[in-house]
N, C-alpha and C. Protein backbone atom coordinates (compact mmCIF):
# COMPACT_ATOMS: atom_id res chain seq x y z
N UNK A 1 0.81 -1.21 0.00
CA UNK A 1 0.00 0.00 0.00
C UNK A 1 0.84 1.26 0.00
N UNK A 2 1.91 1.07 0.15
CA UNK A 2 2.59 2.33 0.45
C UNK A 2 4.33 1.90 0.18
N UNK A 3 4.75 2.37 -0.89
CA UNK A 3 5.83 2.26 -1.26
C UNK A 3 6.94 3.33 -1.35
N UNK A 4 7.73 3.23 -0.70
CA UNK A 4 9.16 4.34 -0.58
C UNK A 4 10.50 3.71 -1.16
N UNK A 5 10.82 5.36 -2.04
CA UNK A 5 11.77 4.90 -2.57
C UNK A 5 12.73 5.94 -3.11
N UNK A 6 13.75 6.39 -3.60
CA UNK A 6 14.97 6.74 -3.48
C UNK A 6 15.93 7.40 -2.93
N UNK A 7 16.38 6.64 -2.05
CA UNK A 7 17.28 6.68 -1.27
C UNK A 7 18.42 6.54 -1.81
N UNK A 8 19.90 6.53 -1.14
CA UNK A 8 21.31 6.57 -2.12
C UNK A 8 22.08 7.27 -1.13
N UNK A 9 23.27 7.08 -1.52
CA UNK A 9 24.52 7.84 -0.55
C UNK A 9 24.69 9.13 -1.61
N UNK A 10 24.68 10.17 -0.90
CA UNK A 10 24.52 11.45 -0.70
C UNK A 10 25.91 11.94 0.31
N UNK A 11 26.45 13.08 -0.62
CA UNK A 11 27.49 13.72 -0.02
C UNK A 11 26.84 14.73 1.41
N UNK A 12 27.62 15.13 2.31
CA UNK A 12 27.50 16.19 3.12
C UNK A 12 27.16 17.55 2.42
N UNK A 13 25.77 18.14 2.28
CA UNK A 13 25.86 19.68 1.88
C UNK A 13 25.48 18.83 0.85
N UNK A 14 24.85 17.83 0.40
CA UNK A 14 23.84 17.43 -1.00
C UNK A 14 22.31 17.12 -0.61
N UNK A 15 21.74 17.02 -1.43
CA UNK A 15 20.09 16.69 -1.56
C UNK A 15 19.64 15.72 -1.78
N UNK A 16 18.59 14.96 -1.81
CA UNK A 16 18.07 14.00 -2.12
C UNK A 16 16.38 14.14 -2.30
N UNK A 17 15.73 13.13 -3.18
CA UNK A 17 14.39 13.65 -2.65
C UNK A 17 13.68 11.95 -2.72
N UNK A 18 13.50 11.52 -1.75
CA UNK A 18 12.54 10.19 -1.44
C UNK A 18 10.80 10.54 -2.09
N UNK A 19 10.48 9.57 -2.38
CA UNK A 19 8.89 9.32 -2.83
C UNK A 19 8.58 8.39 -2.27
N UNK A 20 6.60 8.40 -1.89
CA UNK A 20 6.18 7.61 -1.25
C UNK A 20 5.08 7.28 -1.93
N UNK A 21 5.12 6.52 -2.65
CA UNK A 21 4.06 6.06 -3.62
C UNK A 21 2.38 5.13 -2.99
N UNK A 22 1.81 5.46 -2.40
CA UNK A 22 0.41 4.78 -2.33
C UNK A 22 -0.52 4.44 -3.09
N UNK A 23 -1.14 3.76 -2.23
CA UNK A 23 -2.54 2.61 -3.29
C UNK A 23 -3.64 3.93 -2.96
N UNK A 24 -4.22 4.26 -4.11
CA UNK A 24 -5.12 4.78 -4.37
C UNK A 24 -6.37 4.35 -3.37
N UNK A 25 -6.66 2.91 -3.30
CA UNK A 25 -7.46 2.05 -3.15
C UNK A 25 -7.63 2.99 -1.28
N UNK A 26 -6.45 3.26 -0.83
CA UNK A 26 -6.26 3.21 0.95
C UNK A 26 -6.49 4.64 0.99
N UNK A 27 -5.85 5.67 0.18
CA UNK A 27 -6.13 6.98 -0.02
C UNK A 27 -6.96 7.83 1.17
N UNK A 28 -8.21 7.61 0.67
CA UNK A 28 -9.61 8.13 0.97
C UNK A 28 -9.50 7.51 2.97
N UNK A 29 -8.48 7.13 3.09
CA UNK A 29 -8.81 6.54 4.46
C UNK A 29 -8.02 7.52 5.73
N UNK A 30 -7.18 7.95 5.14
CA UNK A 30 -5.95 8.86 5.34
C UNK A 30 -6.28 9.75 5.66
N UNK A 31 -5.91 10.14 7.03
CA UNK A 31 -5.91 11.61 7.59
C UNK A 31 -4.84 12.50 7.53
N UNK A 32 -3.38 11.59 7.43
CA UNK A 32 -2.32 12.16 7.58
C UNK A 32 -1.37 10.84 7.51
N UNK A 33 0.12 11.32 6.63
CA UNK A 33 0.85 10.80 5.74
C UNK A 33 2.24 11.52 6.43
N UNK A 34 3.04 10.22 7.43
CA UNK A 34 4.45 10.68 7.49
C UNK A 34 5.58 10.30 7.08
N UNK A 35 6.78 10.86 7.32
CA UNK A 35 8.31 10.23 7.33
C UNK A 35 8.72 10.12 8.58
N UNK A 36 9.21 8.90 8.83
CA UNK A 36 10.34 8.52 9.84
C UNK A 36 11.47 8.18 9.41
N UNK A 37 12.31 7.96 9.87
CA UNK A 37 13.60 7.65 9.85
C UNK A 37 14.28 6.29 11.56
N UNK A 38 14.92 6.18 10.74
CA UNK A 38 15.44 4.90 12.00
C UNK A 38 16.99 4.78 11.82
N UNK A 39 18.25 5.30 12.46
CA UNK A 39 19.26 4.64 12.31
C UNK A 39 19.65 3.67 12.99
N UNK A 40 20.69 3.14 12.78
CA UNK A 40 21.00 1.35 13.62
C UNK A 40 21.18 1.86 15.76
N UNK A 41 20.56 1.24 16.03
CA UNK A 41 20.66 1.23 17.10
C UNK A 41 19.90 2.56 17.94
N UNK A 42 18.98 3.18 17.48
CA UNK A 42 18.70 4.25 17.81
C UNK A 42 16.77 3.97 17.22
N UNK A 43 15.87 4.58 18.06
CA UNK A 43 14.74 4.46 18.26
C UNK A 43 14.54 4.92 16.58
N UNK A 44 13.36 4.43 16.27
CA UNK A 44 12.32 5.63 15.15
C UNK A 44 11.89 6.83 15.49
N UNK A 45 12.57 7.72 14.61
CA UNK A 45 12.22 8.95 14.56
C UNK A 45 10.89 9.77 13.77
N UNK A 46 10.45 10.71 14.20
CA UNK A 46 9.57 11.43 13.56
C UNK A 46 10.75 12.30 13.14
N UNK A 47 10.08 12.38 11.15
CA UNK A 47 10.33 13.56 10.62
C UNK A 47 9.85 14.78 10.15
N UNK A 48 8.61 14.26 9.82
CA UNK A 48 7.72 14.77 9.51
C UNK A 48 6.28 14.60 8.65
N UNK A 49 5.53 15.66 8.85
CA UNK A 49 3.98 14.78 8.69
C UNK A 49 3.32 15.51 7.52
N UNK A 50 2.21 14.92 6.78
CA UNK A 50 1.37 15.90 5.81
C UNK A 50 0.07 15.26 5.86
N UNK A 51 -0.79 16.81 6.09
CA UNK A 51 -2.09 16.63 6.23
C UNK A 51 -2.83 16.48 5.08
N UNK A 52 -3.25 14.63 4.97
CA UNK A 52 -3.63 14.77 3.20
C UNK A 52 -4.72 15.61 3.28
N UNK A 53 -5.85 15.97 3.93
CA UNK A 53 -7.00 16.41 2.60
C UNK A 53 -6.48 17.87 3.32
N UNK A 54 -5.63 18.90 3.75
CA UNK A 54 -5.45 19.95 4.49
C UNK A 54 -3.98 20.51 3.42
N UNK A 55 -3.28 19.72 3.30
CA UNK A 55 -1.59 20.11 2.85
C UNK A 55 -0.97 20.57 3.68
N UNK A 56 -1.26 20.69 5.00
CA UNK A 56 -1.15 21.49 6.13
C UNK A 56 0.66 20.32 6.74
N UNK A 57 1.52 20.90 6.81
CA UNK A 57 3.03 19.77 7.37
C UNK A 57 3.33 20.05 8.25
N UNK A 58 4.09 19.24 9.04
CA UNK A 58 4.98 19.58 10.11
C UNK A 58 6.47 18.88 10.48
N UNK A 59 7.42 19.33 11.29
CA UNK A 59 8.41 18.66 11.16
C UNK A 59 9.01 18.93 12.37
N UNK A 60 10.19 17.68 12.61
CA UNK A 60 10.94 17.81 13.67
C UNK A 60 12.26 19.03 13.92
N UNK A 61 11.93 19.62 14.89
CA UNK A 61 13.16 20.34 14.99
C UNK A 61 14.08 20.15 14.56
N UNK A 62 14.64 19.31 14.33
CA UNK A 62 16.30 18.37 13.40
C UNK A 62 16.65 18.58 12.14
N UNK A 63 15.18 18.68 11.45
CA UNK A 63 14.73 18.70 9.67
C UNK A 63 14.21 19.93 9.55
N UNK A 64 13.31 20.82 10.15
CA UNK A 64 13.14 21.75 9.96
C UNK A 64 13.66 23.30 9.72
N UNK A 65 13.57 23.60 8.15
CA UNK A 65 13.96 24.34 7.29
C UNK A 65 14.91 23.61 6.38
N UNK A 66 15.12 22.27 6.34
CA UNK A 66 15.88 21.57 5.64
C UNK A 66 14.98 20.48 4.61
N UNK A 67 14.40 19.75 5.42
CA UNK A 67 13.29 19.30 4.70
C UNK A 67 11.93 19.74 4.01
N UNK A 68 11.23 19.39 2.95
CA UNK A 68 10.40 19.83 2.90
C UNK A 68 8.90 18.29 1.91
N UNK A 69 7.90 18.52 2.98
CA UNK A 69 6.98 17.31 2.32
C UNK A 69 6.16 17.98 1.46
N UNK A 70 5.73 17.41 -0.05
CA UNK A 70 5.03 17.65 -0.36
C UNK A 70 3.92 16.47 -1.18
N UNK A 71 3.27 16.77 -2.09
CA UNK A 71 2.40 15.61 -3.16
C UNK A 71 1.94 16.22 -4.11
N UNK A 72 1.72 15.11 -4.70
CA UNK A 72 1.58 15.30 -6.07
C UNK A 72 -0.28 14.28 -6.41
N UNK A 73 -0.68 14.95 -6.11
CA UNK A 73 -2.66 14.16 -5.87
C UNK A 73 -2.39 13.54 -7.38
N UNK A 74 -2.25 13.45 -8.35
CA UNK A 74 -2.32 12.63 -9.63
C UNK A 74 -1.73 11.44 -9.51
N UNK A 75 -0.41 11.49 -8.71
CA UNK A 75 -0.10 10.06 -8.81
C UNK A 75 0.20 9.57 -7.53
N UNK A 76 -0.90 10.42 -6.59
CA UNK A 76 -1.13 9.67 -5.21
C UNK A 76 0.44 9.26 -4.28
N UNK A 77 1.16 10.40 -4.34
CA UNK A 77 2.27 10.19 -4.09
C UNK A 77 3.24 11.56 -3.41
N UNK A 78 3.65 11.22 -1.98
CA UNK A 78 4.11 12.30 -1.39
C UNK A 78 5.67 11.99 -1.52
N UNK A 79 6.32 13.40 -1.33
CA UNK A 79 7.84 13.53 -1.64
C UNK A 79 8.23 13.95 -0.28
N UNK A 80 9.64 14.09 0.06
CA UNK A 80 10.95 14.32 0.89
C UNK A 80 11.63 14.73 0.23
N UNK A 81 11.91 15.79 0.05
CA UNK A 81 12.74 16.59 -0.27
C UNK A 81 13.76 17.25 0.91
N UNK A 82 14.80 16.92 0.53
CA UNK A 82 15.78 16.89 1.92
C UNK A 82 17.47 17.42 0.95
N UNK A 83 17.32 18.75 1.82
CA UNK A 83 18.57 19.56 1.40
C UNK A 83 19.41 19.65 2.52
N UNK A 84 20.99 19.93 2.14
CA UNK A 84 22.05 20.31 3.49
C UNK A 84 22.12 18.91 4.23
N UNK A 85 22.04 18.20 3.92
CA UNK A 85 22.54 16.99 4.39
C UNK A 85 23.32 16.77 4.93
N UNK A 86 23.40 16.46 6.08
CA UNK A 86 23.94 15.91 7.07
C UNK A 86 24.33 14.42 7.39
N UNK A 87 25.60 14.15 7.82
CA UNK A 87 25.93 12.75 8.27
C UNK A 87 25.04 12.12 9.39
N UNK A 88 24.37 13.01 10.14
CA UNK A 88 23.29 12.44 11.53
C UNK A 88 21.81 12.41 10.73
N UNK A 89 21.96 12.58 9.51
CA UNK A 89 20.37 12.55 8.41
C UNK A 89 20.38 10.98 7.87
N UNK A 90 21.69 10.10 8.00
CA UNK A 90 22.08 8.97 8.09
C UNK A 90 21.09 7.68 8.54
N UNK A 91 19.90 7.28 7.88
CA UNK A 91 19.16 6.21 8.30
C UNK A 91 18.35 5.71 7.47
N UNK A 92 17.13 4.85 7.94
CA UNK A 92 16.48 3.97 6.77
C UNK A 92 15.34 5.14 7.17
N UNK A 93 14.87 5.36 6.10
CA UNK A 93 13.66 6.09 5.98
C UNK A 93 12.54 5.77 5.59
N UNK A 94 11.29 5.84 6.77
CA UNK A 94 10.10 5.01 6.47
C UNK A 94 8.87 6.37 6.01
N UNK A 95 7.81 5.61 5.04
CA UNK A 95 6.72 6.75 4.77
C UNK A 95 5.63 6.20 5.59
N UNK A 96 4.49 6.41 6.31
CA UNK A 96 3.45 5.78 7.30
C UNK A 96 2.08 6.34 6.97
N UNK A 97 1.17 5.86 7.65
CA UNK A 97 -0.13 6.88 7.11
C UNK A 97 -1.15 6.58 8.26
N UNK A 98 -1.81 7.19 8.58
CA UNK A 98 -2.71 7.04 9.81
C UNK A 98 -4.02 7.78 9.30
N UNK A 99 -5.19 6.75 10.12
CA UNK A 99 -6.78 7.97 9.52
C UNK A 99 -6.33 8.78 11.19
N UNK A 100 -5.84 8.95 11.65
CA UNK A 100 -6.18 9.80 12.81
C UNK A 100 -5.45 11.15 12.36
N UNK A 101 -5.63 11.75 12.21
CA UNK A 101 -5.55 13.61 11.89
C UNK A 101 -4.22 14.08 12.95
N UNK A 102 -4.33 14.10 14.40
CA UNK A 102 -3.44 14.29 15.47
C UNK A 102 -2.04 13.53 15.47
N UNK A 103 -2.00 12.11 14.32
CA UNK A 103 -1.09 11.52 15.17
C UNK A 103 0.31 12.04 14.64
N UNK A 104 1.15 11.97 15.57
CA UNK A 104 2.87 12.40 15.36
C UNK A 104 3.57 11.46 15.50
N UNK A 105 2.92 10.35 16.76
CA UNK A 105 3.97 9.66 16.87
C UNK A 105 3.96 8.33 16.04
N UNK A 106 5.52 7.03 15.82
CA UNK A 106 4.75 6.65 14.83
C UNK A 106 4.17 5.13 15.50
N UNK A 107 3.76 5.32 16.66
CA UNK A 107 2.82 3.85 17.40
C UNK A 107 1.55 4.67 16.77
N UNK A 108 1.15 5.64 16.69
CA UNK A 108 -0.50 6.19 15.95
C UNK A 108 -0.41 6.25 14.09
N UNK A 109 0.60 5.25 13.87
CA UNK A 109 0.33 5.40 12.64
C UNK A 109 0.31 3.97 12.36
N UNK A 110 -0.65 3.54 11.68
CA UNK A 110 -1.06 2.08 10.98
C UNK A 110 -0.46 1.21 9.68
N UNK A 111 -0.37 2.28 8.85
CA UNK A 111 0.18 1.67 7.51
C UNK A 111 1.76 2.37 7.40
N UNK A 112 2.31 1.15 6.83
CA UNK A 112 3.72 1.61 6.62
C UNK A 112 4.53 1.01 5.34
N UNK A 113 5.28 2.13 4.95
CA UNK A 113 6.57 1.10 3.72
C UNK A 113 7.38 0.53 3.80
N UNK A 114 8.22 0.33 3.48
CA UNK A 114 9.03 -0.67 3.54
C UNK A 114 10.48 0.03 4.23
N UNK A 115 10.78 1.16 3.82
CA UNK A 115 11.91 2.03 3.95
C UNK A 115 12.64 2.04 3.08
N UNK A 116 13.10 3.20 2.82
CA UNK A 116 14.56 3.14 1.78
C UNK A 116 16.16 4.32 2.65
N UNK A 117 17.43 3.21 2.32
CA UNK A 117 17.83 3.74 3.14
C UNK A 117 18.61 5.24 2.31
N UNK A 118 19.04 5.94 3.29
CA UNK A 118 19.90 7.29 2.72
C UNK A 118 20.98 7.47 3.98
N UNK A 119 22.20 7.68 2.89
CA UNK A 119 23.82 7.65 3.53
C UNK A 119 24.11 8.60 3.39
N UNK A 120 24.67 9.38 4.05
CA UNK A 120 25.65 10.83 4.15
C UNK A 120 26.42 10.74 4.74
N UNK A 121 27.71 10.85 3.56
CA UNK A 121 29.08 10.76 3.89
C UNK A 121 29.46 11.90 4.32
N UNK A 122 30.52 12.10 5.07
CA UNK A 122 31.02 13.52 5.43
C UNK A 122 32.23 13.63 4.72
């Protein structure tokens, strides 16, 4: 239902932009559509969230003004767009989706992808 994908090793001070491709079919169920991130040995992170039927985002202090979520409603598919990259931006990156409107964290989110990972070398 929910597919993420390009990830890649990325220099320090480079960009990248991940996609999160969903089933149309689950869409309409969706209150809100996030990114996490997970590096080895270290909890899942919130990165940030998008309010599907609102466009309304939010983000973690860490990513914020660096990242940016957006979509593209035609092909049912939200982006990560992630500039200034950092070696601590270093993890597998998951896309999630929840009908609950409020949720941030990601135990309130139900559906998830698979992850794709992203490396930043210094």
């Amino acid at each position: 239902q929910l597919q993420a994908s390009g990830g890649g090793l990325v220099q320090a001070g480079g960009s990248l932009t991940l996609s999160c491709e969903a089933s149309s079919a689950r869409t309409g169920m969706w209150a809100v559509m996030g990114w996490f991130r997970q590096a080895p040995g270290k909890e899942r992170e919130f990165v940030g969230r998008f309010l599907w039927n609102h466009g309304r985002t939010g983000y973690s202090d860490s990513v914020r003004g660096r990242f940016t979520i957006s979509r593209d409603n035609s092909k049912n598919t939200m982006y990560l767009q992630m500039n200034s990259l950092i070696p601590e931006d270093t993890a597998r990156y998951y896309c999630a989706s929840s009908s609950v409107a409020s949720a941030w964290h990601w135990s309130e989110f139900e559906y998830w992808g698979q992850g794709t990972l992203v490396t930043v070398s210094s």
